[in-house]
PDB file of N, CA and C in Angstrom:
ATOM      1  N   UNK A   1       1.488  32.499   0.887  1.00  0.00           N
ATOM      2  CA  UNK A   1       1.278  31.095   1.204  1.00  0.00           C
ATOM      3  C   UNK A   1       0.189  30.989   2.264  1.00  0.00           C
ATOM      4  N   UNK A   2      -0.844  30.963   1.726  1.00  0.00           N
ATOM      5  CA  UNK A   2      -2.291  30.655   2.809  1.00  0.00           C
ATOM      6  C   UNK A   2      -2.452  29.442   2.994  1.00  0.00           C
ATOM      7  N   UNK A   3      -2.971  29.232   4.473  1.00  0.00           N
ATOM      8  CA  UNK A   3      -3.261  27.778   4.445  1.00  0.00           C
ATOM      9  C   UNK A   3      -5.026  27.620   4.287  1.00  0.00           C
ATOM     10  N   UNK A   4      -5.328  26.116   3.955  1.00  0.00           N
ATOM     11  CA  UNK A   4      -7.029  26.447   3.578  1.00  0.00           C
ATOM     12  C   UNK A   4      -7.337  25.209   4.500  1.00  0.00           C
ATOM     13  N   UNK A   5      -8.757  24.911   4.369  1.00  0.00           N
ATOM     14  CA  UNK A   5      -9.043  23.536   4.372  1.00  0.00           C
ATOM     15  C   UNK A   5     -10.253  23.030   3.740  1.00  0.00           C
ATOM     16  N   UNK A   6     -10.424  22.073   3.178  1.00  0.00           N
ATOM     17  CA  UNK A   6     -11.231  21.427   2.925  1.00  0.00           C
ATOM     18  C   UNK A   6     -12.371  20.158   3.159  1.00  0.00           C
ATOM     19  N   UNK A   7     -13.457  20.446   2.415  1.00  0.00           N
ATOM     20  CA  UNK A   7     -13.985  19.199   3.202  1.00  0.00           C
ATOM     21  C   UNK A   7     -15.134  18.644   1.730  1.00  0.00           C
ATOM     22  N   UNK A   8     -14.878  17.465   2.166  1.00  0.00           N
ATOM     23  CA  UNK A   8     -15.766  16.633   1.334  1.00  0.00           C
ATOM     24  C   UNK A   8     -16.978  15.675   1.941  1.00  0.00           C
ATOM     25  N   UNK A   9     -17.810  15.868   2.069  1.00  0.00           N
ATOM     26  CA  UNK A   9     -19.065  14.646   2.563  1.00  0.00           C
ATOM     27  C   UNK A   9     -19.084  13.441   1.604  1.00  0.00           C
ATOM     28  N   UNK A  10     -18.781  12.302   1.698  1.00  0.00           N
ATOM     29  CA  UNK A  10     -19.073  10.980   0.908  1.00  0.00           C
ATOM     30  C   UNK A  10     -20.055  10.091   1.499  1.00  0.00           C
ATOM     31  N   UNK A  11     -21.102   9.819   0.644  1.00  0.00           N
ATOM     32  CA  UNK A  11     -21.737   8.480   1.334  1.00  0.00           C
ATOM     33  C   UNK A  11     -21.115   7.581   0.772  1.00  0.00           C
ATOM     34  N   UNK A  12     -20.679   6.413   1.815  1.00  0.00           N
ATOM     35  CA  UNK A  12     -19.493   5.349   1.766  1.00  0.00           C
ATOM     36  C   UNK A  12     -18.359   5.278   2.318  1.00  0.00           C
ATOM     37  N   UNK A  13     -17.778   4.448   2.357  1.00  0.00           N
ATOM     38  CA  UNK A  13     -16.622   4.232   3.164  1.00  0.00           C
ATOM     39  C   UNK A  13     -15.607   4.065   2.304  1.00  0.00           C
ATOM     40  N   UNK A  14     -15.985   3.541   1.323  1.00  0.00           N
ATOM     41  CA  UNK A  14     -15.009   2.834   0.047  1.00  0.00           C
ATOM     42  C   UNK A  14     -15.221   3.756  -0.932  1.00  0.00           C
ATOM     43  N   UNK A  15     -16.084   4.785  -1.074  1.00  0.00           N
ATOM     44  CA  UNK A  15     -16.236   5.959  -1.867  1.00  0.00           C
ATOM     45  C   UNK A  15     -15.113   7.122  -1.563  1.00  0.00           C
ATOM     46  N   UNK A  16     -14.930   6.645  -0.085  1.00  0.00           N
ATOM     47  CA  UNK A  16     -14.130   8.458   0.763  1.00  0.00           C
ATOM     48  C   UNK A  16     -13.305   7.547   0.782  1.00  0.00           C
ATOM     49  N   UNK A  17     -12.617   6.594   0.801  1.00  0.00           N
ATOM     50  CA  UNK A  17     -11.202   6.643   0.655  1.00  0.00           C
ATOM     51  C   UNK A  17     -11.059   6.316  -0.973  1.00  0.00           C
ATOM     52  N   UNK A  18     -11.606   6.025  -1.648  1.00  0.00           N
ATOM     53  CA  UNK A  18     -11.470   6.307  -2.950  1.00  0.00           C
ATOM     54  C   UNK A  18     -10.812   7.864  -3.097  1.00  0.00           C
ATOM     55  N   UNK A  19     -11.624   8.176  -2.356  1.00  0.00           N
ATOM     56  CA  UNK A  19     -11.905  10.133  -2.693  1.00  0.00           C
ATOM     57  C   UNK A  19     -10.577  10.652  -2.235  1.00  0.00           C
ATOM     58  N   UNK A  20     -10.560  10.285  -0.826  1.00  0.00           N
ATOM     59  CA  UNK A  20      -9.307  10.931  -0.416  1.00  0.00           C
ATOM     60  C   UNK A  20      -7.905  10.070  -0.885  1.00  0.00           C
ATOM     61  N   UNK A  21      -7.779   8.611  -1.694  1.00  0.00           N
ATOM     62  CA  UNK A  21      -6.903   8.769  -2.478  1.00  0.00           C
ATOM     63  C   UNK A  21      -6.414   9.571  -3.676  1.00  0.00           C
ATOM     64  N   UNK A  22      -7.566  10.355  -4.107  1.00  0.00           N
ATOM     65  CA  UNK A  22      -7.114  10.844  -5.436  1.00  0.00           C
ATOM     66  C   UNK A  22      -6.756  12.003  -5.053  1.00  0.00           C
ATOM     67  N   UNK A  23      -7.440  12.728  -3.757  1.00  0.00           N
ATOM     68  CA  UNK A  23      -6.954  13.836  -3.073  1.00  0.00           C
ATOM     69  C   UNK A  23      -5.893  13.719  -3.162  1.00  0.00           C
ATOM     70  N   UNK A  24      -5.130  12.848  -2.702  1.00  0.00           N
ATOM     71  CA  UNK A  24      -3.930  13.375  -1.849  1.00  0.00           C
ATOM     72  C   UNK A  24      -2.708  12.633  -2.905  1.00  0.00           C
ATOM     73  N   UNK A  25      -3.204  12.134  -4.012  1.00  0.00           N
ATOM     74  CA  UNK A  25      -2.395  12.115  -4.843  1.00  0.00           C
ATOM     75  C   UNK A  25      -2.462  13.073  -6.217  1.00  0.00           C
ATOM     76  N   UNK A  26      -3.150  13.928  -5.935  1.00  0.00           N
ATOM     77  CA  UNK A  26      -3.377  14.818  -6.963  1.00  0.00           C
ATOM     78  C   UNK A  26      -2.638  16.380  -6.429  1.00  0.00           C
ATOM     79  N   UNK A  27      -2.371  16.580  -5.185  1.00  0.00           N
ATOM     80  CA  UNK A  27      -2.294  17.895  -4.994  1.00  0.00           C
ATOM     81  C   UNK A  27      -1.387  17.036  -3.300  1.00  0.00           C
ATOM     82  N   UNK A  28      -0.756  18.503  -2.829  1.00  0.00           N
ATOM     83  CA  UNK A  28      -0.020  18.375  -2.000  1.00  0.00           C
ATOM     84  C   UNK A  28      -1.049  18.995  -0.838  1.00  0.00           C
ATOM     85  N   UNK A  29      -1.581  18.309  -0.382  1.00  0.00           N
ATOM     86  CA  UNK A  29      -2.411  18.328   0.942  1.00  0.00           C
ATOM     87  C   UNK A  29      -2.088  17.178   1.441  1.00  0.00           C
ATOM     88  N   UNK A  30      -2.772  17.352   3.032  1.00  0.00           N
ATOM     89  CA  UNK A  30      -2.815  16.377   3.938  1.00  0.00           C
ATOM     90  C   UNK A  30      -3.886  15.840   4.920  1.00  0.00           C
ATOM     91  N   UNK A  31      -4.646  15.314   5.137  1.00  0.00           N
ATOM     92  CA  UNK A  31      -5.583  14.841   5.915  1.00  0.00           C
ATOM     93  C   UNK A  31      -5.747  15.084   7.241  1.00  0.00           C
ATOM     94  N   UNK A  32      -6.427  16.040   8.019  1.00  0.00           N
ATOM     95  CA  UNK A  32      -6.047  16.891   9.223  1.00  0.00           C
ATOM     96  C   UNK A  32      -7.559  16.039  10.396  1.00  0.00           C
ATOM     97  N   UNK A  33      -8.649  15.606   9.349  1.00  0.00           N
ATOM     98  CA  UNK A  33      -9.532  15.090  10.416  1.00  0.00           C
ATOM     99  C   UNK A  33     -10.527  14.025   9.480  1.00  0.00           C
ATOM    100  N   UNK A  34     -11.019  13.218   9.967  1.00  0.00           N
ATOM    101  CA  UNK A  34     -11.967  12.354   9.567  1.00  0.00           C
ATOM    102  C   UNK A  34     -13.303  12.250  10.279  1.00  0.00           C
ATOM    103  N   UNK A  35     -14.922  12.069   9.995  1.00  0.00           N
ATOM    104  CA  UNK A  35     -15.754  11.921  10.919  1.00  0.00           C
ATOM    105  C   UNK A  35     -17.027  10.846  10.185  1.00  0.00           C
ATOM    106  N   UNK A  36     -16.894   9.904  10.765  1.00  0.00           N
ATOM    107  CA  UNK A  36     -17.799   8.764  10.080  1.00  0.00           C
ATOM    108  C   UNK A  36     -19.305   8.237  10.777  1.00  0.00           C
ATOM    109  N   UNK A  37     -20.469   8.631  10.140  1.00  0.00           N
ATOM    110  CA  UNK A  37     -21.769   8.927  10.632  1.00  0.00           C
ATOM    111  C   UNK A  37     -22.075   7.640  10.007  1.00  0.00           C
ATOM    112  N   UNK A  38     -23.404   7.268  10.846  1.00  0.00           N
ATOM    113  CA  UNK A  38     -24.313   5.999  10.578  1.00  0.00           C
ATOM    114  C   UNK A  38     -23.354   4.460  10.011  1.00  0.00           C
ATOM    115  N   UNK A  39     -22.275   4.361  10.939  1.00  0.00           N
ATOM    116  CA  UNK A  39     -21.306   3.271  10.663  1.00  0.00           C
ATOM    117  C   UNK A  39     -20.646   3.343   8.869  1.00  0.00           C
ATOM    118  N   UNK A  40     -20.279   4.293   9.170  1.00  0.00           N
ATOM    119  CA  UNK A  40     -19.462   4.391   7.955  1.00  0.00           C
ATOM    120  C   UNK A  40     -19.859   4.954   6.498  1.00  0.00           C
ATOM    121  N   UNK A  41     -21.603   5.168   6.768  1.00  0.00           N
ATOM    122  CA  UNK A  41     -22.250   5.281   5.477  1.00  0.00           C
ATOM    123  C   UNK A  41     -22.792   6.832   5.334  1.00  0.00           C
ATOM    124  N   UNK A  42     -21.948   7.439   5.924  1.00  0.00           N
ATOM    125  CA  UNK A  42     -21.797   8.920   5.750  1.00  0.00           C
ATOM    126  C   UNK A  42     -20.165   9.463   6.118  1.00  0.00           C
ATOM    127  N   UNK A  43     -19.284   9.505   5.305  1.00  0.00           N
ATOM    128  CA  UNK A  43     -17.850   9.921   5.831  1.00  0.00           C
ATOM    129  C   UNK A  43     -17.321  11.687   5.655  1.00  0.00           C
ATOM    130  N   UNK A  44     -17.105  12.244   6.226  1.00  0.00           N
ATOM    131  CA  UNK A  44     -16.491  13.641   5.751  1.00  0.00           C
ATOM    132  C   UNK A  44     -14.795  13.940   6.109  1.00  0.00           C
ATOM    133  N   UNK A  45     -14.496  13.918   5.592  1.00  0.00           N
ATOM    134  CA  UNK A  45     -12.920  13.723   4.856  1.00  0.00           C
ATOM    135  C   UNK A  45     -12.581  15.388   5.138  1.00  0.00           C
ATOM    136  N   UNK A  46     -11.657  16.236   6.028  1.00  0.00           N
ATOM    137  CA  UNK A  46     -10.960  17.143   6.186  1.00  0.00           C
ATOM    138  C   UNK A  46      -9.509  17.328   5.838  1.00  0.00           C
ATOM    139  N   UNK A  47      -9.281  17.865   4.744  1.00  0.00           N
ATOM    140  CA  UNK A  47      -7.573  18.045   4.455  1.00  0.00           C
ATOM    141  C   UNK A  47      -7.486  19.728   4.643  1.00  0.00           C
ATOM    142  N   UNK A  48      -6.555  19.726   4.402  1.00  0.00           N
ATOM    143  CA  UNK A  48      -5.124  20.998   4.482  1.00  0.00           C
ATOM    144  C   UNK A  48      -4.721  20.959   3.781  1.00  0.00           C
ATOM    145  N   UNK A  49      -3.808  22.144   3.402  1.00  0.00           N
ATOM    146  CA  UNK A  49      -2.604  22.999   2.438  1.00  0.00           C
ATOM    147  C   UNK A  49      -2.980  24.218   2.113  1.00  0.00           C
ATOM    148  N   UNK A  50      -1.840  24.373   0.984  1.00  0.00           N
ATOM    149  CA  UNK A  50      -2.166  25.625   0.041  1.00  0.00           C
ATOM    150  C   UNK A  50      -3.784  25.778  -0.875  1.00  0.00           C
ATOM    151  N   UNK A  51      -4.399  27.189  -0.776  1.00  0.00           N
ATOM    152  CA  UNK A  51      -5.325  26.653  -1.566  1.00  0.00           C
ATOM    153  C   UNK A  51      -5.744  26.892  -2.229  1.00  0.00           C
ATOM    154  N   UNK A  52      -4.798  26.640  -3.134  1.00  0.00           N
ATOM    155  CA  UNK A  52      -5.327  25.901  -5.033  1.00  0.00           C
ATOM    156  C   UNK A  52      -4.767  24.797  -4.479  1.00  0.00           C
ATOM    157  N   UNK A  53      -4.364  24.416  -3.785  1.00  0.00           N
ATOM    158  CA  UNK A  53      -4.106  22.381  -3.501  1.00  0.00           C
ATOM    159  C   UNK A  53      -5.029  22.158  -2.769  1.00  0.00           C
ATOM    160  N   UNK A  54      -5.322  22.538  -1.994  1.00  0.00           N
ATOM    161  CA  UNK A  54      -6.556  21.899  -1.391  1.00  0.00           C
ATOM    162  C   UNK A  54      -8.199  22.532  -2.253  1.00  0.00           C
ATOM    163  N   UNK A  55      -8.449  23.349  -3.041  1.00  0.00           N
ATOM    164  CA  UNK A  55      -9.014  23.370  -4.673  1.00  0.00           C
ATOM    165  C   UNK A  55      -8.942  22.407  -5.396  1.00  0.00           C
ATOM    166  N   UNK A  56      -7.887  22.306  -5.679  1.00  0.00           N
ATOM    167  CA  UNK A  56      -7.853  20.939  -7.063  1.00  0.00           C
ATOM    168  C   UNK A  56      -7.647  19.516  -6.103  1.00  0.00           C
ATOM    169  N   UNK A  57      -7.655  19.379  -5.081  1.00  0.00           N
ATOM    170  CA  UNK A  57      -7.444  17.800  -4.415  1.00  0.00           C
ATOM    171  C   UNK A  57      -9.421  17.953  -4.061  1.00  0.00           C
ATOM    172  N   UNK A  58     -10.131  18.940  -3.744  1.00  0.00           N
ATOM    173  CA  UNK A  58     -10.972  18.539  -3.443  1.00  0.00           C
ATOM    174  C   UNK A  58     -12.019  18.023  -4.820  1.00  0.00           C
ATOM    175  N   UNK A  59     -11.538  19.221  -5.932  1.00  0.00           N
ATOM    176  CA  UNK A  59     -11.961  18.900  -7.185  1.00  0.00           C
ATOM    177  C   UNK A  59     -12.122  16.953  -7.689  1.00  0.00           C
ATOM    178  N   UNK A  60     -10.560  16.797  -7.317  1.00  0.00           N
ATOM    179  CA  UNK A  60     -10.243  15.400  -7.772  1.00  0.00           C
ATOM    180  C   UNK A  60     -11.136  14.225  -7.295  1.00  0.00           C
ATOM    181  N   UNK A  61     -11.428  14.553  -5.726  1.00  0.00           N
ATOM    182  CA  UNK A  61     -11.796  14.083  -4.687  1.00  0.00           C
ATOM    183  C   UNK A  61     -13.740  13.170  -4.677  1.00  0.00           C
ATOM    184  N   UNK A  62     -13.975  14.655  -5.342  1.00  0.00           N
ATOM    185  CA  UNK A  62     -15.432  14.981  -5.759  1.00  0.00           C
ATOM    186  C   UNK A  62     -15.696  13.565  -6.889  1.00  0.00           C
ATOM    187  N   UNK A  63     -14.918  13.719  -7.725  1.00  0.00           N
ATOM    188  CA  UNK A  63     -15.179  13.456  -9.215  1.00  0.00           C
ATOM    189  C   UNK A  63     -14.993  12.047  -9.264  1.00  0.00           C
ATOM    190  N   UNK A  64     -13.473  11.498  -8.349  1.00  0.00           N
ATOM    191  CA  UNK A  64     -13.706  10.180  -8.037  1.00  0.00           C
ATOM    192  C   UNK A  64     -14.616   9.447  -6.742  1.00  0.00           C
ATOM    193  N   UNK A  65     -15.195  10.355  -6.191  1.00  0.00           N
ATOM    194  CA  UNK A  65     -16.132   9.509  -4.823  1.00  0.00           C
ATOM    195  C   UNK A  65     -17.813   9.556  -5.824  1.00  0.00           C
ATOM    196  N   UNK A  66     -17.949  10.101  -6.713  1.00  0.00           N
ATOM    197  CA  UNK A  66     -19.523  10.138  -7.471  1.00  0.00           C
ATOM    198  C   UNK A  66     -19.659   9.266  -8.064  1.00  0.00           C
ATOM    199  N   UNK A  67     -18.286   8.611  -8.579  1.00  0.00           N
ATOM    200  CA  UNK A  67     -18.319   6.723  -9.189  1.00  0.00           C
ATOM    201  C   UNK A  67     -19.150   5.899  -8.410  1.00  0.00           C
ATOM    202  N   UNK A  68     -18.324   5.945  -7.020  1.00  0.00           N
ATOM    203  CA  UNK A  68     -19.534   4.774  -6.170  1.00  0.00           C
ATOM    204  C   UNK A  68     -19.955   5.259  -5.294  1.00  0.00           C
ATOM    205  N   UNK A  69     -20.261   6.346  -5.295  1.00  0.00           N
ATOM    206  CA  UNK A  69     -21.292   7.045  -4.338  1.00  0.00           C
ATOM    207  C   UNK A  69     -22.121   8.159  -4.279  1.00  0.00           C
ATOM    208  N   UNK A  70     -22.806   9.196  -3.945  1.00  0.00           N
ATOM    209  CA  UNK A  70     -22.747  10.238  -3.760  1.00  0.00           C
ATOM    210  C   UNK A  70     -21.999  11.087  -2.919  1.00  0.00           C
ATOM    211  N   UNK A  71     -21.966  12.693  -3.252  1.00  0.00           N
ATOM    212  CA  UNK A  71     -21.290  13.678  -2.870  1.00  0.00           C
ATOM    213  C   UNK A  71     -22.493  14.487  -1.724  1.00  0.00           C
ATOM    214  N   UNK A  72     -22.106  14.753  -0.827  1.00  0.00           N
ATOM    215  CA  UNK A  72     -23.495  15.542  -0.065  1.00  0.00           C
ATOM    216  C   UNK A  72     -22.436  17.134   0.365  1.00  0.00           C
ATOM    217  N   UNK A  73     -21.383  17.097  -0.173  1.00  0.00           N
ATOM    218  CA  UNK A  73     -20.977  18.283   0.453  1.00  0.00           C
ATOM    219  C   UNK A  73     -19.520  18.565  -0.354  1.00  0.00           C
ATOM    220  N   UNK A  74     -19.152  19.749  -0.753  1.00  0.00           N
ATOM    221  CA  UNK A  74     -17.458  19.947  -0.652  1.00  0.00           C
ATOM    222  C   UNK A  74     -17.305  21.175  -0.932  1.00  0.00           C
ATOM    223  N   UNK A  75     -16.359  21.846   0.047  1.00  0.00           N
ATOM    224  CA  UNK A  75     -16.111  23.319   0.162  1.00  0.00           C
ATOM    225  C   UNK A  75     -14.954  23.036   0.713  1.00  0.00           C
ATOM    226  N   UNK A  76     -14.134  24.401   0.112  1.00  0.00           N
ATOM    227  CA  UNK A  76     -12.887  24.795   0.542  1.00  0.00           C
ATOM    228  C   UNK A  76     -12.938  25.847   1.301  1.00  0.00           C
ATOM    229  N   UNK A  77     -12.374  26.003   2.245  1.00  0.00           N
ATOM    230  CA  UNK A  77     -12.371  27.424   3.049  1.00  0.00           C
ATOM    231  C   UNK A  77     -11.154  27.900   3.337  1.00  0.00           C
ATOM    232  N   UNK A  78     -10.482  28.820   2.357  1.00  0.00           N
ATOM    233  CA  UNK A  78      -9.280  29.905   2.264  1.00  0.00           C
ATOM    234  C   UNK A  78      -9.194  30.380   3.404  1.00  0.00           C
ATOM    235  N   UNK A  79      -7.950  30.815   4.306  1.00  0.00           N
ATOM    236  CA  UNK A  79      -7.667  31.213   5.529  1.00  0.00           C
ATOM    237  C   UNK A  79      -8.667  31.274   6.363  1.00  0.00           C
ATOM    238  N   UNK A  80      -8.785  29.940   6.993  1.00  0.00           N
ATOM    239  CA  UNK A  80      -9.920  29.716   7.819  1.00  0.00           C
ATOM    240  C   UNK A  80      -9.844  30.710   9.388  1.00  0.00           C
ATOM    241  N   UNK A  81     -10.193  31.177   9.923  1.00  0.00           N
ATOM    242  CA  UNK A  81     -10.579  31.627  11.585  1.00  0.00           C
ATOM    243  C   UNK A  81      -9.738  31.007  12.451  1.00  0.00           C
ATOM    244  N   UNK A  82      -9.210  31.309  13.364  1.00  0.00           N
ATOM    245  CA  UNK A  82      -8.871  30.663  14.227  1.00  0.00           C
ATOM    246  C   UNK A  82      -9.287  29.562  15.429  1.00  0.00           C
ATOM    247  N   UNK A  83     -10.716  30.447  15.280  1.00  0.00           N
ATOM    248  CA  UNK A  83     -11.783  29.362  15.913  1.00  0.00           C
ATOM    249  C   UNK A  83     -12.044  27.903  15.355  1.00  0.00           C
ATOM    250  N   UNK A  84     -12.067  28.146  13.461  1.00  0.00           N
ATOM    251  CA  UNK A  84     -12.587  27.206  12.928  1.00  0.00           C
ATOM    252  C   UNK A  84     -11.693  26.075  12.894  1.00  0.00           C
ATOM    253  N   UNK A  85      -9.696  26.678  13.240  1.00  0.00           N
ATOM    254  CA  UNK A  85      -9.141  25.803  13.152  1.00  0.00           C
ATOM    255  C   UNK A  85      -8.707  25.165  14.165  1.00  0.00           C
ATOM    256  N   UNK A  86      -9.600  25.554  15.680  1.00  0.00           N
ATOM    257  CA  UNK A  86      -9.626  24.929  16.772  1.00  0.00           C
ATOM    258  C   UNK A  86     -10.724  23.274  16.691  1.00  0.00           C
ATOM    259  N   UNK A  87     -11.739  23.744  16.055  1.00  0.00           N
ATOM    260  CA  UNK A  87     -12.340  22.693  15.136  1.00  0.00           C
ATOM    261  C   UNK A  87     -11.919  21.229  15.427  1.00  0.00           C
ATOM    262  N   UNK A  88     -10.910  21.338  14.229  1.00  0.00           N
ATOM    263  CA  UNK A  88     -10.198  20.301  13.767  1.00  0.00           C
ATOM    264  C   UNK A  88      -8.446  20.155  14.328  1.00  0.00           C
ATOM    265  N   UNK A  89      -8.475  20.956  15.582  1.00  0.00           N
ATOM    266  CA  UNK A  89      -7.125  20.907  16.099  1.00  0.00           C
ATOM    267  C   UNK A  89      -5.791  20.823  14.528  1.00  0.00           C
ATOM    268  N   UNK A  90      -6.192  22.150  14.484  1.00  0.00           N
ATOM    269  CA  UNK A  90      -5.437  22.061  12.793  1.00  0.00           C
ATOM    270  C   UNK A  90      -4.459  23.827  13.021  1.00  0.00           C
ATOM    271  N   UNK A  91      -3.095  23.256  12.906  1.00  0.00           N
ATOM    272  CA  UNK A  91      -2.137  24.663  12.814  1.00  0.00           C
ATOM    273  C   UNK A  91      -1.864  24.689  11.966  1.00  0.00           C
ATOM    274  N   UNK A  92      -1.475  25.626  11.215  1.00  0.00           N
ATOM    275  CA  UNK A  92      -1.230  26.294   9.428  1.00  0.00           C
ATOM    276  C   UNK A  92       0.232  26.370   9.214  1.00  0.00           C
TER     277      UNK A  92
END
């Protein structure tokens, strides 16, 4: 049971929570950080879990934020560092 995290870049506001609804109804993750550039019109969306759930939520994530927006980023990172999960003040 590894924990991962993920991240998605959305341009939009209404794109990334599009996005991170389908996330987090597609897979059992959870939303660990948010960071919203140029008033909202750059969002990057950070979840958690297992990861093939945080895999297939970012998959989901992707596919519904490219409807009304673009994608500028999404990677999963499998047992992240300890450093990296000082980051996002994120425990596993």
């Amino acid at each position: 049971m590894s924990a991962s995290i993920g991240l998605l870049e959305v341009q939009g506001l209404v794109a990334s929570i599009n996005a991170l609804d389908a996330m987090l109804k597609t897979a059992s993750v959870r939303l660990i950080h948010t960071e919203k550039r140029l008033g909202g019109r750059l969002v990057t969306l950070v979840i958690a879990g297992k990861v093939d759930a945080v895999s297939a939520a970012i998959d989901a994530g992707k596919k519904q934020a490219e409807i009304l927006g673009a994608v500028f980023g999404a990677e999963v990172i499998a047992n992240p560092h300890d450093e990296v999960k000082k980051f996002f003040d994120f425990e596993s």
